[in-house]
Every structure is written in C-alpha cells, then in structure tokens.
C-alpha atoms as a PDB file:
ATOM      1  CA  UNK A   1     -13.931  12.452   2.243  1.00  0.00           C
ATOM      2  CA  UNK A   2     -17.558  11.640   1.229  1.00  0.00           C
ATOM      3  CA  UNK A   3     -16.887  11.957  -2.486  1.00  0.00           C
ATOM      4  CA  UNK A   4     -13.651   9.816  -3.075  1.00  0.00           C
ATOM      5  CA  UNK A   5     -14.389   7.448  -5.383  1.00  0.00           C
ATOM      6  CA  UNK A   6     -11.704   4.233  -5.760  1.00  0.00           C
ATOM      7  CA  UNK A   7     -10.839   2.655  -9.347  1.00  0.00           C
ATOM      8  CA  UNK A   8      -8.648   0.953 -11.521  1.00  0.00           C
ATOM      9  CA  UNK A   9      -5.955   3.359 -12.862  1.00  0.00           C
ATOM     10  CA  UNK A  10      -5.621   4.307 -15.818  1.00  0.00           C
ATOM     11  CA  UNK A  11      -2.524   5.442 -18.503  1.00  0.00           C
ATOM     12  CA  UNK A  12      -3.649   8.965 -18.012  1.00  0.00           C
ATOM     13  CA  UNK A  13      -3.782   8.318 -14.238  1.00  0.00           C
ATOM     14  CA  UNK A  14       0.168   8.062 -14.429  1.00  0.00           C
ATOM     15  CA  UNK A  15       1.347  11.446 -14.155  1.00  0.00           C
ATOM     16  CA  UNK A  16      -1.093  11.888 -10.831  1.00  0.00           C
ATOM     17  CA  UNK A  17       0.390   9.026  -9.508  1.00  0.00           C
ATOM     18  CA  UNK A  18       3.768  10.250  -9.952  1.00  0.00           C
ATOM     19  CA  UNK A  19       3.183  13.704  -8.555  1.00  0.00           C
ATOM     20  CA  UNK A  20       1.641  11.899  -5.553  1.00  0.00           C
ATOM     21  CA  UNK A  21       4.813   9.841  -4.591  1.00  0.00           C
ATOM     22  CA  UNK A  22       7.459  12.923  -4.969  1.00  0.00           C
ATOM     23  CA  UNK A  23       4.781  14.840  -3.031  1.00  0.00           C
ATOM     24  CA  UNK A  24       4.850  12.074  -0.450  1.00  0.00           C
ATOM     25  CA  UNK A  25       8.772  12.343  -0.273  1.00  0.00           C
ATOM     26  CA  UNK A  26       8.805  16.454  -0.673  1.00  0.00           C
ATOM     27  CA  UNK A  27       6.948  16.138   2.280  1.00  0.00           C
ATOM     28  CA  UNK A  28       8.918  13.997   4.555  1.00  0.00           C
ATOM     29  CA  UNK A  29      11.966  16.094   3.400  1.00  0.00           C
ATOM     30  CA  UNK A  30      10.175  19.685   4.372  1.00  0.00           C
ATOM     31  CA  UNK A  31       8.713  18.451   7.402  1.00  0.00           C
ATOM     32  CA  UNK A  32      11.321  15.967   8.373  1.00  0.00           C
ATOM     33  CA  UNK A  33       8.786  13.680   9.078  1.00  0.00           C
ATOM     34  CA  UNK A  34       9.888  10.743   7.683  1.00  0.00           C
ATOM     35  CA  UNK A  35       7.643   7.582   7.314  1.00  0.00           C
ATOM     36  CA  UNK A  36       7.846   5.788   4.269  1.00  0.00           C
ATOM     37  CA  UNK A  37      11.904   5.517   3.539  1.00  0.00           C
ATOM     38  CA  UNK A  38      11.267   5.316   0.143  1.00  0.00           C
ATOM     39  CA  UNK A  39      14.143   6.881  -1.943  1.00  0.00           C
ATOM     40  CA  UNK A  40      13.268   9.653  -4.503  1.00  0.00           C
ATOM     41  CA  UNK A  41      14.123   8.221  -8.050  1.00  0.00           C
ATOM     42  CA  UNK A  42      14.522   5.028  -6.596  1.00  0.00           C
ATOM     43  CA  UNK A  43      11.260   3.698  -5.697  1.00  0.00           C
ATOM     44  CA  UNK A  44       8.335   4.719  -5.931  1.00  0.00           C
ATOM     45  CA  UNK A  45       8.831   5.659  -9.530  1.00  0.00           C
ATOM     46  CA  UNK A  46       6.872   6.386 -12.559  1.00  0.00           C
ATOM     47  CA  UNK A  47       8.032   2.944 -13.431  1.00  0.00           C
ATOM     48  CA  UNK A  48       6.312   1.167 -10.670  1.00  0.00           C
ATOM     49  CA  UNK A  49       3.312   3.014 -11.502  1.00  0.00           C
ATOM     50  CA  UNK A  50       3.143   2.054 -15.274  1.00  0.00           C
ATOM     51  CA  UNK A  51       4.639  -1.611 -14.150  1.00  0.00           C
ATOM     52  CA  UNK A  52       1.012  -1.995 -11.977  1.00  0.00           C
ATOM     53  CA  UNK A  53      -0.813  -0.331 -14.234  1.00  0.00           C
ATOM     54  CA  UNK A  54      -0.486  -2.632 -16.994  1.00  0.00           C
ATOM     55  CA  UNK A  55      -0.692  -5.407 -14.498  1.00  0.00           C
ATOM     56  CA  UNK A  56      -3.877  -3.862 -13.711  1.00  0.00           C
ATOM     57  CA  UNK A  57      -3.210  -3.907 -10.024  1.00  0.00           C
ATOM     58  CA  UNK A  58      -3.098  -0.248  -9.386  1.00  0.00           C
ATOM     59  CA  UNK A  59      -6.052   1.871  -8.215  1.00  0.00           C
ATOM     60  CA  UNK A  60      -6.944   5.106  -7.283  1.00  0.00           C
ATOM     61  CA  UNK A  61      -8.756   7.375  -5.015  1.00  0.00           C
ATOM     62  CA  UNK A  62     -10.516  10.591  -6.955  1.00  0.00           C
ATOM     63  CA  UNK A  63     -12.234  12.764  -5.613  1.00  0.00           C
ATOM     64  CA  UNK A  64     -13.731  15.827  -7.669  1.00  0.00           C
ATOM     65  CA  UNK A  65     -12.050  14.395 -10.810  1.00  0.00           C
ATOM     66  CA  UNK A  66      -8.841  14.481  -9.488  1.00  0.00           C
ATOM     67  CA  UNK A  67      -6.507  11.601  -8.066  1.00  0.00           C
ATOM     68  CA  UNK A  68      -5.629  12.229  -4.407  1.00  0.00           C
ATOM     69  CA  UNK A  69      -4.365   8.871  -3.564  1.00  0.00           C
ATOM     70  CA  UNK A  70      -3.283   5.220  -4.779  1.00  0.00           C
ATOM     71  CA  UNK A  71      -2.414   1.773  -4.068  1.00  0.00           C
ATOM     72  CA  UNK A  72      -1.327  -1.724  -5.794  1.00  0.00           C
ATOM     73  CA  UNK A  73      -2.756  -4.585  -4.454  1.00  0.00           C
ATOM     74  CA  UNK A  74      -1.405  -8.017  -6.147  1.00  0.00           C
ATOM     75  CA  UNK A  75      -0.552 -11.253  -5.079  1.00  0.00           C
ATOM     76  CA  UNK A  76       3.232 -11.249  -5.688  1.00  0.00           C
ATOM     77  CA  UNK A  77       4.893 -11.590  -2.134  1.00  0.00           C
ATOM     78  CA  UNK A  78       8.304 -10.607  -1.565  1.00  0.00           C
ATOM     79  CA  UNK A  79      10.920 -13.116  -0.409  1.00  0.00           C
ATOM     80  CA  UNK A  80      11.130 -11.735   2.641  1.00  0.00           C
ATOM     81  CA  UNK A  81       7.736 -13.095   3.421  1.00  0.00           C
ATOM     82  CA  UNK A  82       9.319 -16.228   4.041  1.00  0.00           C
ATOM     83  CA  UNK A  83      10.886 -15.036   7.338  1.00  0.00           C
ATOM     84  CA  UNK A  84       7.367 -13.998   8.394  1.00  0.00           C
ATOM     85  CA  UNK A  85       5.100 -16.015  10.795  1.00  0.00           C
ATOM     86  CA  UNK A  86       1.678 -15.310   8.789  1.00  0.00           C
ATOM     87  CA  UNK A  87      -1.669 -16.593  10.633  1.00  0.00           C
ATOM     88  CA  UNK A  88      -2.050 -18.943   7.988  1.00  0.00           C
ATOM     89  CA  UNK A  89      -0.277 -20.248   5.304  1.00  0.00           C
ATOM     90  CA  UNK A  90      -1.861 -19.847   2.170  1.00  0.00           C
ATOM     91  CA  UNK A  91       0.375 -18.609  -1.395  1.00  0.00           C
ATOM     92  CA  UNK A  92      -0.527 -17.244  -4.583  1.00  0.00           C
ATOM     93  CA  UNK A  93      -3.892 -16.034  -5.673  1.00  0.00           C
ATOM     94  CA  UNK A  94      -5.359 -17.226  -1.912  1.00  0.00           C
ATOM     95  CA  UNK A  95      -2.965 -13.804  -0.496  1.00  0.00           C
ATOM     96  CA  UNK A  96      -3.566 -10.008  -1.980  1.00  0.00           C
ATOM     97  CA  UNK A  97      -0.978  -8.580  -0.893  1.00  0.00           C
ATOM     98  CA  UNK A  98      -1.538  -4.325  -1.018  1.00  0.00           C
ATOM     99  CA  UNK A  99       1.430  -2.112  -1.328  1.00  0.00           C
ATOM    100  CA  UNK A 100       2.512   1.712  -1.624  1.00  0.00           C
ATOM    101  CA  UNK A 101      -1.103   3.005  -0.680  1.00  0.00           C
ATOM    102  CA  UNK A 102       0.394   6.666  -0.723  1.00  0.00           C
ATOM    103  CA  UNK A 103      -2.040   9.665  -0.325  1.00  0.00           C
ATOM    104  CA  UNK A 104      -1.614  12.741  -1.553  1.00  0.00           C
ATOM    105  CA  UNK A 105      -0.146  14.964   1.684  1.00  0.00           C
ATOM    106  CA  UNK A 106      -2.563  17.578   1.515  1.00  0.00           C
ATOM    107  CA  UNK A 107      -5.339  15.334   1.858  1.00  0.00           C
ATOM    108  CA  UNK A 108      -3.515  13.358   5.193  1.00  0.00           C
ATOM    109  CA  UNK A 109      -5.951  13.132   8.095  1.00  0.00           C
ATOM    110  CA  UNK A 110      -9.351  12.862   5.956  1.00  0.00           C
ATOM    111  CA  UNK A 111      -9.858   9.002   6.656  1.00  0.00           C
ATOM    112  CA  UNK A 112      -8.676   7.947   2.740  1.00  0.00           C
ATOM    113  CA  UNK A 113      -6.413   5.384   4.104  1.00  0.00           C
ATOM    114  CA  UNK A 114      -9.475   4.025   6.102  1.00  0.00           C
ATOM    115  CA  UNK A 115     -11.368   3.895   2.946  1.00  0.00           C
ATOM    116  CA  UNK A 116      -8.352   2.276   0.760  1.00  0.00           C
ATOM    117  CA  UNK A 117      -8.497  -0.493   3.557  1.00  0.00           C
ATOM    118  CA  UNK A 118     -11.919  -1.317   3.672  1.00  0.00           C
ATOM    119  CA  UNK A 119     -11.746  -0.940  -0.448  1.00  0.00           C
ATOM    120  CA  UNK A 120      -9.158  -3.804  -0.341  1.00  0.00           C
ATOM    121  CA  UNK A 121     -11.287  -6.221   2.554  1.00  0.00           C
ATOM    122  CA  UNK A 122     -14.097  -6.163  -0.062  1.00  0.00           C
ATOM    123  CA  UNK A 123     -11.883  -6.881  -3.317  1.00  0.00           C
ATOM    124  CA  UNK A 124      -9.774  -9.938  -1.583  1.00  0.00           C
ATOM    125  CA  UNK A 125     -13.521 -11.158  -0.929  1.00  0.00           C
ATOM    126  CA  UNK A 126     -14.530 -10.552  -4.486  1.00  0.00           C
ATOM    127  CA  UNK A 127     -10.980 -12.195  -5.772  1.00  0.00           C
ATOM    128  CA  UNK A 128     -11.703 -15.163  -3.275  1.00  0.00           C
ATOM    129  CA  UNK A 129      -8.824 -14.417  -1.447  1.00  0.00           C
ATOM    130  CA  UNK A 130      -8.155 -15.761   1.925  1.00  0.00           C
ATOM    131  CA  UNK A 131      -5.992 -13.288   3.416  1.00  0.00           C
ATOM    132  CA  UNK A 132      -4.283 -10.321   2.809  1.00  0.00           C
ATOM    133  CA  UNK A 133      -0.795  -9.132   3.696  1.00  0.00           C
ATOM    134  CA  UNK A 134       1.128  -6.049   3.868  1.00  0.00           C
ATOM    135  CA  UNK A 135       4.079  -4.704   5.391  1.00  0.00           C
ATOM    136  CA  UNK A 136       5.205  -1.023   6.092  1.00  0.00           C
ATOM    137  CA  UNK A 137       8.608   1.066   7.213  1.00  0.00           C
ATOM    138  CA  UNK A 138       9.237   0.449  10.824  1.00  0.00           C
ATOM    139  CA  UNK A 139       8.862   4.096  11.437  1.00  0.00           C
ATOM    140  CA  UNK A 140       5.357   3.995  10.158  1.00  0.00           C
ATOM    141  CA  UNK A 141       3.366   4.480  13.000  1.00  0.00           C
ATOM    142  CA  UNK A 142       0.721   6.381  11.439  1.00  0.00           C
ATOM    143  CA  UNK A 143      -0.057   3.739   8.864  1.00  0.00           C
ATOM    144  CA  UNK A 144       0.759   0.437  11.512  1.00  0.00           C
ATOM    145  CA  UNK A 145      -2.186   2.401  13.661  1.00  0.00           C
ATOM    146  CA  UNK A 146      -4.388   2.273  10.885  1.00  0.00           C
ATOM    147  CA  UNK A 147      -4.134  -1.442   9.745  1.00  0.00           C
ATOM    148  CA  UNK A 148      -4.518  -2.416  13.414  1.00  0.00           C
ATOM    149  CA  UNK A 149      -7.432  -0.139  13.383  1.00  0.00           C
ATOM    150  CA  UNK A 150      -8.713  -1.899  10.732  1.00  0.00           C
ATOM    151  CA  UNK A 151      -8.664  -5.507  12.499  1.00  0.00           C
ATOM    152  CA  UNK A 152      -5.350  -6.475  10.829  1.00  0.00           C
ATOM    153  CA  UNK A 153      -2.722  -8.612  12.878  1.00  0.00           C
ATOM    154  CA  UNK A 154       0.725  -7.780  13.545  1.00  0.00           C
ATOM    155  CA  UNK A 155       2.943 -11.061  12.722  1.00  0.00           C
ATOM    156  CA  UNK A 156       6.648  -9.613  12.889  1.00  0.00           C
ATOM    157  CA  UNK A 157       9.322  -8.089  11.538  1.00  0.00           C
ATOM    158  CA  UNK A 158      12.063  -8.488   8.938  1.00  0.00           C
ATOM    159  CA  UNK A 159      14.826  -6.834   7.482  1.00  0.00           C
ATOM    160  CA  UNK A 160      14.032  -6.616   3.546  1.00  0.00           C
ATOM    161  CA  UNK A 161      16.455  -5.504   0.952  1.00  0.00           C
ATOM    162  CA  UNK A 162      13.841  -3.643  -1.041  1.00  0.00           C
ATOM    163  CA  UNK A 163      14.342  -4.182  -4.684  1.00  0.00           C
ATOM    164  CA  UNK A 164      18.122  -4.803  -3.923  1.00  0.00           C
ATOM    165  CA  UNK A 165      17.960  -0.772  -3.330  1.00  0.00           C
ATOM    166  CA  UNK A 166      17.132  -0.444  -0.027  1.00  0.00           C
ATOM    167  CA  UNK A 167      17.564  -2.121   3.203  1.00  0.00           C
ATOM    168  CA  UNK A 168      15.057  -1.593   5.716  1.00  0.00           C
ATOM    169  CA  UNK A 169      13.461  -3.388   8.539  1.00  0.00           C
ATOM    170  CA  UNK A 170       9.673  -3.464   7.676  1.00  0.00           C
ATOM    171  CA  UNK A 171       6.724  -4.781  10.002  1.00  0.00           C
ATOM    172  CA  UNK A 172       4.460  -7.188   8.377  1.00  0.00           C
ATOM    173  CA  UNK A 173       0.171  -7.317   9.126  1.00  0.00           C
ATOM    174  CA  UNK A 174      -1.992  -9.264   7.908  1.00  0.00           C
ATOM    175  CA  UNK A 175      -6.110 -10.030   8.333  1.00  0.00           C
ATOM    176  CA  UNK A 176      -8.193 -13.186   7.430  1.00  0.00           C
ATOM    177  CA  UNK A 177     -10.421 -12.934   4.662  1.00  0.00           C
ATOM    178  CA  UNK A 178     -13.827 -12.704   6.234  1.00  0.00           C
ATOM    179  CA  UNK A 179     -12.983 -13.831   9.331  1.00  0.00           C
ATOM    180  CA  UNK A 180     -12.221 -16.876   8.074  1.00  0.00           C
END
C-alpha cells in the first residue's frame, strides 16, 4: 500500500482502533482462523487503546484518511520476559518492545505489517534503542513469518498469563538495533 502513511494516534483515532481489534476477532470467529487468541472484551480493548494513547506509544497506519492498522511500541516488558533467552541483555529505554500491531482484515496481504516493521527498526534507532522485542500467539504463523522476514531472531518460548486473563504460550523475537 503505497499511500499508508504511519503516525502517532490520536483521541479521535480511538474509535478506528477499536473497530480494528473486534474486526480482527470477527474475523478469526467467521473464518475460524484463529491467530491472535486475544479475547473479545478482554483484551484488546478500547481501554488499551486510550491507555497507549495517552502514553503516546500508539500509532497508526492511514491510508486515504482512514486508519487501517495500529501498533504500540513501548519499553515496558512483561514479566515473562524474564524466562526468555534475549541476544543481549539490555532493560528499559535500551528495549522497544512493539505489541498488538493489528491490521484491519480487509487490508491483510498488502505488505502493512512489512511497513509497521520497518516503521519500528527506524524509531528504536531514533529512540537510541538497542534492541527490540516482541512476542506473538504460538499459532501465529503468519506474523512469526514476517518478523523472521524482517531479520528478527527467534529466542524461545514461554507460557504468559496475559494480563492475569489469559494463559497462552507466546514465542518471543527479537533484532539488534542496527546490527549492533
């Protein structure tokens, strides 16, 4: 998608945002296609939206002035991480960690993703970040194929209890800064 342009959100970005993670789970329910195993009204929420929002972590991807897709990238790392073998073992502001890039279902397939990851390469550079982290559902094989695409590292697996909602095992990637 030549056109997508990817910014900070905004409060009138909410409601898109929103509509974009029940579409995401609408989806996995009609198609039975399930990759995310994210519960519907129990994350992602409107909450978590407006939570990153105002943390100014969240962005999103518009494209003819309308938002298609989203992601937060902070450096708050789940304790989970702990159980992780990273490639290196830096903390804090040295890790962005991105989470819940979600694109809209109708616009699957047209290389967004691609373009959120490459989006978040060049901000941990700009940030001075040394690394960057993420993990995904186990049964996300479409997005683990894109991070390794992308040059990032498989470093394991761990069973997270996701907000104290959910227990899932996710798999955990993560790429040098760089190349450092």
């Amino acid at each position: 998608m030549e056109n997508l342009i990817i910014r900070k959100a905004v409060e009138t970005d909410i409601d898109s945002v929103e509509k974009i993670y029940e579409a995401v789970l609408d989806n996995e329910e009609q198609t039975g296609k399930v990759y995310t195993n994210w519960k519907k009204g129990l994350y992602p929420t409107r909450t978590d939206a407006e939570n990153a929002m105002a943390a100014g972590t969240l962005y999103v991807g518009e494209a003819d002035g309308k938002v298609i897709a989203c992601v937060n990238l902070n450096h708050i790392q789940p304790p989970e991480y702990s159980k992780i073998n990273w490639s290196t073992e830096e903390e804090g502001d040295e890790v962005l960690d991105m989470n819940n890039l979600c694109i809209a279902p109708q616009y699957a397939g047209m290389k967004i993703g691609q373009k959120f990851v490459s989006f978040t390469d060049r901000l941990a550079a700009e940030l001075g970040c040394k690394t960057i982290r993420l993990d995904t559902y186990e049964g996300n094989i479409p997005a683990a194929s894109l991070y390794k695409r992308q040059g990032y590292t498989y470093v394991g697996s761990a069973e997270f209890n996701f907000q104290n909602v959910i227990m899932e095992t996710l798999i955990c990637f993560d790429k040098m800064v760089g190349g450092n």
